[in-house]
N, C-alpha and C. Protein backbone atom coordinates (compact mmCIF):
# COMPACT_ATOMS: atom_id res chain seq x y z
N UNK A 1 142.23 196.30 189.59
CA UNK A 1 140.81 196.08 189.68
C UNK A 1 140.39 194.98 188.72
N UNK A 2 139.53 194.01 189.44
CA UNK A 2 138.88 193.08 188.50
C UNK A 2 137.42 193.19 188.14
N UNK A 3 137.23 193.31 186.63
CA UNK A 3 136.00 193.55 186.25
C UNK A 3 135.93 192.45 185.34
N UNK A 4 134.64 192.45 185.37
CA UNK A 4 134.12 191.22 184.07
C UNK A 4 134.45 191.72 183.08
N UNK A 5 134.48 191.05 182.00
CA UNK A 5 134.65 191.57 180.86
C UNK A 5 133.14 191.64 180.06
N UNK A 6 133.08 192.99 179.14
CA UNK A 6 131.64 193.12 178.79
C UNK A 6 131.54 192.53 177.66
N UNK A 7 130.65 191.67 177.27
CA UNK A 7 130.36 191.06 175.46
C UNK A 7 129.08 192.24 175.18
N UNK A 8 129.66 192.24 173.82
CA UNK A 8 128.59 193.24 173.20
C UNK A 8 127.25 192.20 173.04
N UNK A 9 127.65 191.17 172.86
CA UNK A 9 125.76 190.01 172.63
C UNK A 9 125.15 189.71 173.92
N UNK A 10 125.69 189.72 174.70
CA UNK A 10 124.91 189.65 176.32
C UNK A 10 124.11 190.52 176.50
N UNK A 11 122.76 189.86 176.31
CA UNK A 11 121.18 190.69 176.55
C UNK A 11 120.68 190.10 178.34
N UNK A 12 120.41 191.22 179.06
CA UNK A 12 119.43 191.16 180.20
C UNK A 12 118.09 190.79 180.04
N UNK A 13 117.71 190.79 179.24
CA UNK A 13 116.25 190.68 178.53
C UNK A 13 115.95 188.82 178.72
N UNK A 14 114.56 188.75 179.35
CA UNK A 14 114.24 187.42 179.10
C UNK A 14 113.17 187.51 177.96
N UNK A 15 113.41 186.28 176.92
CA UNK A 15 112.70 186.38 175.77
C UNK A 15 111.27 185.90 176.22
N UNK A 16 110.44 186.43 175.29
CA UNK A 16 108.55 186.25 175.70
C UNK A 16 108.32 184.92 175.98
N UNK A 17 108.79 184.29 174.71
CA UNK A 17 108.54 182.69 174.82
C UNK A 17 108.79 182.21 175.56
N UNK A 18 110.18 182.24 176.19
CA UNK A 18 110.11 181.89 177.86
C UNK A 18 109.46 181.90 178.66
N UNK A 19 108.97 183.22 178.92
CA UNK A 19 108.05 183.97 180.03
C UNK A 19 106.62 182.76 179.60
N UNK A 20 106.27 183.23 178.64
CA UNK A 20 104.84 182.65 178.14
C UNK A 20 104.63 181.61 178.66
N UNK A 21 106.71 180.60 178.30
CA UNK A 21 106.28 178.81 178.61
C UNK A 21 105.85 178.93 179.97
N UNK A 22 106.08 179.61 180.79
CA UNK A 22 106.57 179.32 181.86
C UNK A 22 104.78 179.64 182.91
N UNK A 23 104.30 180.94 182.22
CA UNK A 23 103.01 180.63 182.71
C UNK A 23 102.02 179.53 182.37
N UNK A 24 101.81 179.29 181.22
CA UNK A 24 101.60 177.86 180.82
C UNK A 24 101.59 176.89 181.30
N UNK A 25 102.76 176.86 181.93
CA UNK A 25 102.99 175.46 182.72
C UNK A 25 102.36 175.50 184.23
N UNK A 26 102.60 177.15 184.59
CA UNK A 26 102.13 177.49 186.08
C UNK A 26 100.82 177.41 186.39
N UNK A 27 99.50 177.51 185.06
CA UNK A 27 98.31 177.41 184.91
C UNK A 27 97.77 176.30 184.91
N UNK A 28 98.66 175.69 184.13
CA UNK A 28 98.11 173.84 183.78
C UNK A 28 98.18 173.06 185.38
N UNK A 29 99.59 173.61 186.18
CA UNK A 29 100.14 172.93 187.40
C UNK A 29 99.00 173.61 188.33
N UNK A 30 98.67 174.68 188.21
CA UNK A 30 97.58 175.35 189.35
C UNK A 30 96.14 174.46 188.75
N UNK A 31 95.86 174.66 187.60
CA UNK A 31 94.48 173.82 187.35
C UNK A 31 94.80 172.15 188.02
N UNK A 32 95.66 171.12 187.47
CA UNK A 32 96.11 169.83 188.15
C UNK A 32 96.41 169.83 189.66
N UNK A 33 96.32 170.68 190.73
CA UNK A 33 96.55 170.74 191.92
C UNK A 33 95.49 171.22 192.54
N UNK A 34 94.44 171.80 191.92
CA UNK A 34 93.13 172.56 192.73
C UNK A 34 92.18 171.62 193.56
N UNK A 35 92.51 170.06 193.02
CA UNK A 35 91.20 169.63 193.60
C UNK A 35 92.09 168.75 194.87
N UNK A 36 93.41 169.01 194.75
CA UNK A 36 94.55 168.77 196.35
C UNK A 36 94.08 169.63 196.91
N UNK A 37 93.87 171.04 196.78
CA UNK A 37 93.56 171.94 197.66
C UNK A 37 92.59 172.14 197.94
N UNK A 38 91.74 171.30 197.25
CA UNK A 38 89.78 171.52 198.00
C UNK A 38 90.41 170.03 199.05
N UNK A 39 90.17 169.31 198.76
CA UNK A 39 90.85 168.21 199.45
C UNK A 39 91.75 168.36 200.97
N UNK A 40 92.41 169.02 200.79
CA UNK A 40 93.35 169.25 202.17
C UNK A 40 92.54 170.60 202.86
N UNK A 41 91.72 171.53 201.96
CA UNK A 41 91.45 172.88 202.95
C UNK A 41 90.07 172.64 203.12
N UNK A 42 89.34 171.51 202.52
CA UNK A 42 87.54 171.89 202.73
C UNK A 42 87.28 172.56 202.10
N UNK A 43 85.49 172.75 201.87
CA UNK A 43 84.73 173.69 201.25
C UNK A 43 85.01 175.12 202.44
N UNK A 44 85.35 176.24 201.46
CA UNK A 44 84.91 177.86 201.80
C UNK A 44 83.99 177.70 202.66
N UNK A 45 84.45 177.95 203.70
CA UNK A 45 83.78 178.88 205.29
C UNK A 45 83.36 179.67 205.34
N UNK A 46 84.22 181.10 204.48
CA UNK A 46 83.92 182.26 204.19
C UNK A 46 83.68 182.65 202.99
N UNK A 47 83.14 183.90 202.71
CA UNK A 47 83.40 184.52 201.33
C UNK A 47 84.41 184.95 201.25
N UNK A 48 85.55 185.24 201.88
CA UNK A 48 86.76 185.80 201.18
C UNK A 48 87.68 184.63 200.72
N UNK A 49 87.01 183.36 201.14
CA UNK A 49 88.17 181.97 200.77
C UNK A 49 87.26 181.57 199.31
N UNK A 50 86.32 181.89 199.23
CA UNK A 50 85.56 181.45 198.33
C UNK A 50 85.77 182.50 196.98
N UNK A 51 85.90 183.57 197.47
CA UNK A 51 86.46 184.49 196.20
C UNK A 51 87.96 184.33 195.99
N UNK A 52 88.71 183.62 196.65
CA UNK A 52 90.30 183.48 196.38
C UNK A 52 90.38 182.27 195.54
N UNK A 53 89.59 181.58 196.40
CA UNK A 53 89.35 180.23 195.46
C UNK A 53 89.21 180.07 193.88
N UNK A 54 87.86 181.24 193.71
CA UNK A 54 87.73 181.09 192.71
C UNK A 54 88.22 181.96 191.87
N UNK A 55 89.16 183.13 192.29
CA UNK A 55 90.13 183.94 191.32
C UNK A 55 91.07 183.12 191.08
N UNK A 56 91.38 181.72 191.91
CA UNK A 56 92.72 181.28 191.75
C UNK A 56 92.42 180.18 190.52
N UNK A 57 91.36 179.87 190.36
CA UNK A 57 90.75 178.72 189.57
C UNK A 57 90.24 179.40 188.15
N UNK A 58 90.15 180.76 187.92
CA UNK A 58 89.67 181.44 187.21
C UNK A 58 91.31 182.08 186.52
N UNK A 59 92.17 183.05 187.13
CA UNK A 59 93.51 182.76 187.08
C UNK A 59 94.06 181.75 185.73
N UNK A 60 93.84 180.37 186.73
CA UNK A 60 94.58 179.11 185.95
C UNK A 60 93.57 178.65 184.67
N UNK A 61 92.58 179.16 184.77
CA UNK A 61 91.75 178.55 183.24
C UNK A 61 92.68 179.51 182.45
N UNK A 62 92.34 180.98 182.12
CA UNK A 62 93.30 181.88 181.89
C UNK A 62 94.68 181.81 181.28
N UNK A 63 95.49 181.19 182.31
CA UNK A 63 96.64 181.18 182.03
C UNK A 63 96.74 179.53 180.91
N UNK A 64 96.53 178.64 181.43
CA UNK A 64 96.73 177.25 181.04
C UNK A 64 96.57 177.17 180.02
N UNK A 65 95.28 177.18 179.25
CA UNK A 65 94.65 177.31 177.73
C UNK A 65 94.93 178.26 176.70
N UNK A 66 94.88 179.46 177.26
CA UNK A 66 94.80 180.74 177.24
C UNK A 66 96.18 181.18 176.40
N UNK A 67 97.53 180.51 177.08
CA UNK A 67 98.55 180.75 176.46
C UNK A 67 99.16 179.47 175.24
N UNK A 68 97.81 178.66 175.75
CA UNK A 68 98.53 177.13 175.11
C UNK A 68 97.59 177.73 173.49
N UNK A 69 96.74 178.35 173.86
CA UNK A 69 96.22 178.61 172.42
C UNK A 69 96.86 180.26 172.13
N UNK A 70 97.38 180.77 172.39
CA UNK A 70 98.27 182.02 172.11
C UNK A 70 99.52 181.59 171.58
N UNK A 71 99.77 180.71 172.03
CA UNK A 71 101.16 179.91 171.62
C UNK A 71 100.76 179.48 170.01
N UNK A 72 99.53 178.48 169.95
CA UNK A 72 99.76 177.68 168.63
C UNK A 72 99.27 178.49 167.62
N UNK A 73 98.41 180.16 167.99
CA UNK A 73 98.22 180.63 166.86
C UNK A 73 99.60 181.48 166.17
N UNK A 74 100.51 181.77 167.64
CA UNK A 74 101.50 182.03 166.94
C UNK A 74 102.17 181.92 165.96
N UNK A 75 102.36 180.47 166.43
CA UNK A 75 103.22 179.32 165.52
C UNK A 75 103.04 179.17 164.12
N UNK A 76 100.83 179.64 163.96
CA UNK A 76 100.88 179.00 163.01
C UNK A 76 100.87 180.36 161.76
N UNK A 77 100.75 181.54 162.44
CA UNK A 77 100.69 182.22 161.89
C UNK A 77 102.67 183.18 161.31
N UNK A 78 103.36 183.09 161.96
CA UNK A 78 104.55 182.77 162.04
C UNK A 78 105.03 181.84 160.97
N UNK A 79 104.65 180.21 161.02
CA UNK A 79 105.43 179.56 160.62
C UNK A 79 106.16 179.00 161.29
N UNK A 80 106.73 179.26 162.80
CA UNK A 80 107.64 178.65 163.75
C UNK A 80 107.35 177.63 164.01
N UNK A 81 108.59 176.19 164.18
CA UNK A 81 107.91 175.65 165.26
C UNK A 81 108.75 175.49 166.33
């Protein structure tokens, strides 16, 4: 039988800071793409495009800033850089 071999330092775990960068970037890229998507879909027809719209725009303020300033109080309170 072939098995992997197990290392005792091999973590499953993704670290926060990762996770964090990664919304960050997904917020900033959703805020920089919103006005492609008013652009290609038109103004809201309905109210249910108009409330998606604006959870999705509400969402990315949220995420974008939100972690970019969660991040630097970290840092500064930490010491990291």
């Amino acid at each position: 039988m072939d098995r992997e071999p197990q290392h005792p330092d091999s973590d499953d775990d993704i670290p926060v800071a990762e996770v964090s960068s990664w919304l960050e970037f997904g917020g900033w890229t959703t805020l920089a793409l919103i006005p492609m998507l008013y652009l290609v879909n038109g103004p809201a027809v309905s109210q249910d495009q108009l409330v998606v719209r604006c959870g999705l725009i509400a969402l990315a303020i949220i995420l974008g800033p939100g972690f970019t300033v969660a991040r630097k109080v970290r840092t500064t309170r930490t010491g990291n850089r």
